[in-house]
Protein backbone atom coordinates (compact mmCIF):
# COMPACT_ATOMS: atom_id res chain seq x y z
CA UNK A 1 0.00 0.00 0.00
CA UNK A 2 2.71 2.29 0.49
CA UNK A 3 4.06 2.28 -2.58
CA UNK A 4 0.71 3.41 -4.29
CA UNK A 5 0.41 6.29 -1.97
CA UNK A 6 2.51 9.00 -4.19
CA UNK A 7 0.63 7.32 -6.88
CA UNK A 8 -2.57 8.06 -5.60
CA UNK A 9 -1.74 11.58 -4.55
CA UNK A 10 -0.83 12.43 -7.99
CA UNK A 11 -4.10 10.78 -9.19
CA UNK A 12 -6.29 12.45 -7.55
CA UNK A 13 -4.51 16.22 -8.28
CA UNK A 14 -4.91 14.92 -11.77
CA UNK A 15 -8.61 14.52 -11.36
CA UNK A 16 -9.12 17.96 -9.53
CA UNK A 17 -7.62 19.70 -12.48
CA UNK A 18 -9.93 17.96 -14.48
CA UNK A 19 -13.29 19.48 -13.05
CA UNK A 20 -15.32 18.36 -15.37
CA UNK A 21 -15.48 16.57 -18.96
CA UNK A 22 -17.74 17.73 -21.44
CA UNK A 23 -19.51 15.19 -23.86
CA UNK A 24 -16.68 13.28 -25.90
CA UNK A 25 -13.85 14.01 -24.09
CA UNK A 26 -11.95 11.35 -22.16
CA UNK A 27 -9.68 10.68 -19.80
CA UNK A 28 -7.24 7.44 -20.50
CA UNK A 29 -5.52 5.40 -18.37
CA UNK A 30 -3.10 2.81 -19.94
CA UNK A 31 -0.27 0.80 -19.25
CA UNK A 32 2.64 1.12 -21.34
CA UNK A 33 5.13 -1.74 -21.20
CA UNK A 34 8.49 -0.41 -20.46
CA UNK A 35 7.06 3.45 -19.53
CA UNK A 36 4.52 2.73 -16.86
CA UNK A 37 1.34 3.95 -16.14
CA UNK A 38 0.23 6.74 -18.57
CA UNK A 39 -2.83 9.04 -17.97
CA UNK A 40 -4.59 11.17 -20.80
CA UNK A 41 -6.84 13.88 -20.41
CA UNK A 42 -8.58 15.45 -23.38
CA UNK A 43 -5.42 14.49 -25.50
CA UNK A 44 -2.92 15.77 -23.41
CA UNK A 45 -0.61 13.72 -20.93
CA UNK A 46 -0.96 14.41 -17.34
CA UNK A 47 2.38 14.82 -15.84
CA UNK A 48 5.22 11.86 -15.67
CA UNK A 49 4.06 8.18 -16.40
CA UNK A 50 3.50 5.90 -12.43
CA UNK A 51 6.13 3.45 -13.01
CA UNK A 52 4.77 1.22 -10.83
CA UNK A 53 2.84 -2.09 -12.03
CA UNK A 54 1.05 -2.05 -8.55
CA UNK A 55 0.15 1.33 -8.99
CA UNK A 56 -2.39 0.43 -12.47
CA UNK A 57 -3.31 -2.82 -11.57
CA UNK A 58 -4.54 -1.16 -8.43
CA UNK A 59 -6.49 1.45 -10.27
CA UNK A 60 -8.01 -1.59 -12.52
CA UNK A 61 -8.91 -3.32 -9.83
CA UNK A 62 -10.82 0.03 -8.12
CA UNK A 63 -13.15 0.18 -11.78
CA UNK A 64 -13.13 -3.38 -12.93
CA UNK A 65 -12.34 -5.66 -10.08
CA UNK A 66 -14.46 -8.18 -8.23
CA UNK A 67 -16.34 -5.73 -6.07
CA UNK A 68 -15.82 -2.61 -8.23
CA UNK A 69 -16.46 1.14 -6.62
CA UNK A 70 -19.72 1.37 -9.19
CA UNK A 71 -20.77 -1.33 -10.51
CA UNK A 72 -22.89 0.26 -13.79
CA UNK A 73 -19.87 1.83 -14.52
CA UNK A 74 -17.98 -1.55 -14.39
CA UNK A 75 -20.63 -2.89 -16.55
CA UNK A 76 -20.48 0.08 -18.61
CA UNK A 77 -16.69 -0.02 -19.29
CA UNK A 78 -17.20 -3.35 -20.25
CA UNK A 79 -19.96 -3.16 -22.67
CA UNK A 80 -22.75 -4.76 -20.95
CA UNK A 81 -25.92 -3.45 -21.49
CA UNK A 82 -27.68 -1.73 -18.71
């Protein structure tokens, strides 16, 4: 756990600055083998990639895992009808 705290810090100043998304924007989280953890915010990279593998496996696990933080938008980010 402490080694996702920085992580998590820097996360979540990432998604103050981002107050609000209008209709087709995005923000993108992806893994990038050899780079780390890279977030994108209406097409622009948000500070230095999280080099740690715990760090976005965590952050799947918060959206997608087996007892996701909302589970329509699990569902959602899968594809599965509503």
């Amino acid at each position: 756990m402490s080694k996702l705290v920085p992580g998590l810090i820097k996360m979540g100043q990432i998604f103050a600055d981002q107050k609000k998304l209008l209709t087709g924007e995005t923000i993108l989280i992806e893994w990038v083998p050899g780079t780390g953890t890279v977030i994108t915010a209406k097409g622009k990279q948000q500070g230095e990639p999280f080099k740690e593998l715990e760090f976005f496996n965590a952050l799947m696990r918060i959206w997608l895992g087996p007892q996701p933080a909302d589970w329509r938008l699990k569902d959602t980010l899968l594809g599965k009808a509503a």
